[in-house]
N, C-alpha and C. Protein backbone atom coordinates (compact mmCIF):
# COMPACT_ATOMS: atom_id res chain seq x y z
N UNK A 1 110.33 101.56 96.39
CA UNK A 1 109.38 102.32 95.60
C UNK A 1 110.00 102.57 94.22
N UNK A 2 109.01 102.49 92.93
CA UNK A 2 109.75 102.21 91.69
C UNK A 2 109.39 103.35 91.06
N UNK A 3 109.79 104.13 90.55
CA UNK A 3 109.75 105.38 89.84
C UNK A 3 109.43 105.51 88.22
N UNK A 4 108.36 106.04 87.71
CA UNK A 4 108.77 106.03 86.56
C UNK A 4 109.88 106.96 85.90
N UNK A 5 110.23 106.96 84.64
CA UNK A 5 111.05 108.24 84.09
C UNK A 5 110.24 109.77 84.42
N UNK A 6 108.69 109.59 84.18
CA UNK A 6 107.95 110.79 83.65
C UNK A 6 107.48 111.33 85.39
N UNK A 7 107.61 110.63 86.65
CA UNK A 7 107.25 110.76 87.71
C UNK A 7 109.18 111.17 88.39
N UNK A 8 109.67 110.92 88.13
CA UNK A 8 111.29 111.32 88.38
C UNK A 8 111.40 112.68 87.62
N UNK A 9 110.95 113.31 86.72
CA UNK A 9 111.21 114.40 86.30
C UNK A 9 110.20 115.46 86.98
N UNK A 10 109.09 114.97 87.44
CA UNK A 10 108.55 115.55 88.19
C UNK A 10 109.17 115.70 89.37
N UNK A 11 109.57 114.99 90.20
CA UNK A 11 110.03 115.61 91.43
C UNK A 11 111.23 116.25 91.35
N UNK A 12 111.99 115.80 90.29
CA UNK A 12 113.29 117.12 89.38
C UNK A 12 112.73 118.38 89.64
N UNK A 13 111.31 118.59 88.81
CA UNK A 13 111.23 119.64 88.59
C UNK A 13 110.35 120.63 89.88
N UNK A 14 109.73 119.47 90.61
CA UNK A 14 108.88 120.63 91.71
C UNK A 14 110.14 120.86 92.83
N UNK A 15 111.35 120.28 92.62
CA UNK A 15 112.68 120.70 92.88
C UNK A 15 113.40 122.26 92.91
N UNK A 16 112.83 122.19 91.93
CA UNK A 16 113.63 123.46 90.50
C UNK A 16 112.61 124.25 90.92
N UNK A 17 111.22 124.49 91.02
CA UNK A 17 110.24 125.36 90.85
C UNK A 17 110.19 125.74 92.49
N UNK A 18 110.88 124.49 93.82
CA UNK A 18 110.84 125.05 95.02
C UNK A 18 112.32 126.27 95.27
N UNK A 19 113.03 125.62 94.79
CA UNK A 19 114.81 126.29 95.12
C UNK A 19 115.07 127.41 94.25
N UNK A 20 114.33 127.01 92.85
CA UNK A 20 115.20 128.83 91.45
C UNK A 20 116.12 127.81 90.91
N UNK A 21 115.89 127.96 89.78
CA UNK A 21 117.11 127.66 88.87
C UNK A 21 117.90 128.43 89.06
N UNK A 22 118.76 129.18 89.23
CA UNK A 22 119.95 129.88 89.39
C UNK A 22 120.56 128.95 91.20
N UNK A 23 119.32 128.36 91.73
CA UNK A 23 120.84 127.64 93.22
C UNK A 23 120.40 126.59 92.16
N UNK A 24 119.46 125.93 91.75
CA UNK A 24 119.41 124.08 91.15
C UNK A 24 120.51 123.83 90.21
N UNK A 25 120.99 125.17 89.32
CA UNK A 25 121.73 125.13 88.35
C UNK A 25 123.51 125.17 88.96
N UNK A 26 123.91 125.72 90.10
CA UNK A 26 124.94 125.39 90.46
C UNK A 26 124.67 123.97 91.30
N UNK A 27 124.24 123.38 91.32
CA UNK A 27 124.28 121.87 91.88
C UNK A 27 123.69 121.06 90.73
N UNK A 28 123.09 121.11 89.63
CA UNK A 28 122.93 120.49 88.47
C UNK A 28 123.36 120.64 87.23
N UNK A 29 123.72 119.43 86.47
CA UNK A 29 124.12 119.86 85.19
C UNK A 29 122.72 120.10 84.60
N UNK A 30 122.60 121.51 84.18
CA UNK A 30 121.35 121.65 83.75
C UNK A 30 121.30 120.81 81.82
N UNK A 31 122.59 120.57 81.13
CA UNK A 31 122.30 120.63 79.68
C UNK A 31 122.33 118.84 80.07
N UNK A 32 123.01 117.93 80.96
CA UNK A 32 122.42 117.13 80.83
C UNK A 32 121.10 116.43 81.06
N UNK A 33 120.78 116.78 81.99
CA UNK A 33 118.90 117.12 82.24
C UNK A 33 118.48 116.99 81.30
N UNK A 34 118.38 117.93 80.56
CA UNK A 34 118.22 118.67 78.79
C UNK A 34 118.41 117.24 77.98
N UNK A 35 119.52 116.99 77.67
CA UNK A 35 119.81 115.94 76.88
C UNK A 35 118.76 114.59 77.07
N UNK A 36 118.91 114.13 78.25
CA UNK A 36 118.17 112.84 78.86
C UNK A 36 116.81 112.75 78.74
N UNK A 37 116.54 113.87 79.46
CA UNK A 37 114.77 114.20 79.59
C UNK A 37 114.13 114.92 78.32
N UNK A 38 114.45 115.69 78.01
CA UNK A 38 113.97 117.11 76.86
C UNK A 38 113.08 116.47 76.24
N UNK A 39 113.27 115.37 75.53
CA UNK A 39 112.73 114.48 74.28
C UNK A 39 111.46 113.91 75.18
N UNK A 40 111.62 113.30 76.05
CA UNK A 40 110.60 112.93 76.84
C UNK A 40 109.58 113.63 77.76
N UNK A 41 110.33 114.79 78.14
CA UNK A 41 108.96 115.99 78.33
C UNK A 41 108.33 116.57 77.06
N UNK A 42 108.93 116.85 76.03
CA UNK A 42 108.59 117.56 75.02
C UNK A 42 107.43 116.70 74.65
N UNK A 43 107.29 115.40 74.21
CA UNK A 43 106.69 114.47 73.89
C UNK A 43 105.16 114.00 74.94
N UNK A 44 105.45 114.81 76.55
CA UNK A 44 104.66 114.47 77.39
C UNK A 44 103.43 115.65 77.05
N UNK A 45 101.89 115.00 77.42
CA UNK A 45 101.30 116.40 77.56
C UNK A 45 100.99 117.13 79.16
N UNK A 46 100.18 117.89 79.32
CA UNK A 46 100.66 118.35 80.21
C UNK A 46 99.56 117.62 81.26
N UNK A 47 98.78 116.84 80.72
CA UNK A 47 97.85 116.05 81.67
C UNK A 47 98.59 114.54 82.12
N UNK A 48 99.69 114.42 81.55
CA UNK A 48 100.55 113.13 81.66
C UNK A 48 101.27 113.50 82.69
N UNK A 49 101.76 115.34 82.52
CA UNK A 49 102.79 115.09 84.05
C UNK A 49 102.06 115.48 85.24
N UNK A 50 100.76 116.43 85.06
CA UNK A 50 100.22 116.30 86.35
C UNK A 50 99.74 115.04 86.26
N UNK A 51 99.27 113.78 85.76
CA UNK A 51 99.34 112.31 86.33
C UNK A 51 99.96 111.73 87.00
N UNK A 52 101.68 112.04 86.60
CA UNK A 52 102.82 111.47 87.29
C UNK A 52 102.98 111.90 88.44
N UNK A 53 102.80 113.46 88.90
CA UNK A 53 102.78 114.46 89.58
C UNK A 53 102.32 113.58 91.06
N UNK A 54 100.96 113.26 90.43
CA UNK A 54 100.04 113.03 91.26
C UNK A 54 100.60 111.39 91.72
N UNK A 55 100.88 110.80 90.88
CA UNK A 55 101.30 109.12 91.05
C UNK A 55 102.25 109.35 91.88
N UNK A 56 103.41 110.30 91.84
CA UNK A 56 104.89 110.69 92.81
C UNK A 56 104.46 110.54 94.18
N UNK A 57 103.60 111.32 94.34
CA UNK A 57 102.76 111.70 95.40
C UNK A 57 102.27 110.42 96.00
N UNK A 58 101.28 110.36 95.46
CA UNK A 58 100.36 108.95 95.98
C UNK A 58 101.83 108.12 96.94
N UNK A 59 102.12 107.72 95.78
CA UNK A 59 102.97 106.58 95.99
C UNK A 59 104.24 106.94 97.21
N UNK A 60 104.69 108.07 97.44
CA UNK A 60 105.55 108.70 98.46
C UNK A 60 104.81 108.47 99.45
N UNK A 61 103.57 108.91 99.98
CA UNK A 61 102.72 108.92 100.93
C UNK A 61 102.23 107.33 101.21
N UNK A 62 102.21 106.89 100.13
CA UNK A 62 101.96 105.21 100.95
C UNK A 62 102.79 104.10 101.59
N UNK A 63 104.25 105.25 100.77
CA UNK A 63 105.91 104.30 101.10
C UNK A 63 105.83 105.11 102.70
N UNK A 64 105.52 106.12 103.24
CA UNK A 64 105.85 106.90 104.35
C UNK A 64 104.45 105.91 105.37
N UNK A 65 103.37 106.01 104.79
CA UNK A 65 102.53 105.08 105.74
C UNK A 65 103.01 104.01 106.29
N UNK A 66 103.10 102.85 105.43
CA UNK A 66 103.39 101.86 105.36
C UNK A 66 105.06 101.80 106.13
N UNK A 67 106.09 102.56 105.91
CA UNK A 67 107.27 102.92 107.07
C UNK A 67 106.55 103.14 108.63
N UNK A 68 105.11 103.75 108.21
CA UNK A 68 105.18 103.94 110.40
C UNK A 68 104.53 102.78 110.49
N UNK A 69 103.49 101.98 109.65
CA UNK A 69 103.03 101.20 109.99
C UNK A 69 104.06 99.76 110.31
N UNK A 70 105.76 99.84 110.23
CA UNK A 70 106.81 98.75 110.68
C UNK A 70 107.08 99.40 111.67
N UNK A 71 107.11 101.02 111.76
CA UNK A 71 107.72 101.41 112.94
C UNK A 71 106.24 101.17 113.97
N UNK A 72 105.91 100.96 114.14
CA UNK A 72 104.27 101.18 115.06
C UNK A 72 104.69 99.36 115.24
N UNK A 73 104.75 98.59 113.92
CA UNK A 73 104.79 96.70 114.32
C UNK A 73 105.64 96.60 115.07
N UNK A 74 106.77 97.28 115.08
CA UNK A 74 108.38 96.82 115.65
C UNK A 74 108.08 97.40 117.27
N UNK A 75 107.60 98.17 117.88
CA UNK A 75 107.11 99.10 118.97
C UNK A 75 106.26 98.37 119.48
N UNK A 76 105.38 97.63 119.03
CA UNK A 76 104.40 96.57 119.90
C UNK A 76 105.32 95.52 120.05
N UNK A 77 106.08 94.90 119.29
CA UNK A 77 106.62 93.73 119.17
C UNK A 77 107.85 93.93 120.38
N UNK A 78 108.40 95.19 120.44
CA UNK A 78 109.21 95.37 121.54
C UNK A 78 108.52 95.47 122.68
N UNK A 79 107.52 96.33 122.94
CA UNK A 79 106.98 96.55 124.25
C UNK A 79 105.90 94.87 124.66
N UNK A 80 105.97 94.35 124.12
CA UNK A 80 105.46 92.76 124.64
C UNK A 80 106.27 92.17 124.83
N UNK A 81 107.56 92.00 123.85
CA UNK A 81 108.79 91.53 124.58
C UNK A 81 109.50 91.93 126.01
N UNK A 82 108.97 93.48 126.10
CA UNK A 82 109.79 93.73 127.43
C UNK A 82 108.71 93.60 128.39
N UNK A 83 107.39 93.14 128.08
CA UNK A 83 106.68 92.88 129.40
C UNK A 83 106.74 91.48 129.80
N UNK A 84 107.18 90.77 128.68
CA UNK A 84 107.33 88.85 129.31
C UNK A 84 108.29 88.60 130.05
């Protein structure tokens, strides 16, 4: 699954908005964040990141489908093997 930059800062941040910056900030460098991203959120509007928001999403949920749908292939493919 391929990520954009503006869909990676989103799940950064619904990160940050689940945990508190004060625990995200002892496990992140918060000023490099800052450095990397800043320019590129600043520049985003705010209908671009709920887009991405939403694309994160989508696209998580179809990588997780599509995982049961090998685990569900591999489970038939075994249970016919063990009935021959």
């Amino acid at each position: 699954m391929q990520l954009t930059k503006l869909e990676k800062i989103s799940v950064v941040t619904s990160i940050l908005v689940a945990i508190g910056e004060d625990v995200f900030a002892k496990h992140v460098d918060m000023q490099r964040l800052e450095e990397e991203f800043g320019e590129l959120v600043s520049n985003s509007t705010e209908k671009d990141c709920g887009k991405a928001t939403l694309s994160v999403l989508n696209k998580m949920i179809d990588s997780l489908l599509e995982g049961n749908q090998l685990v569900e292939n591999n489970e038939t493919i075994q249970n016919q093997t063990t009935e021959a």
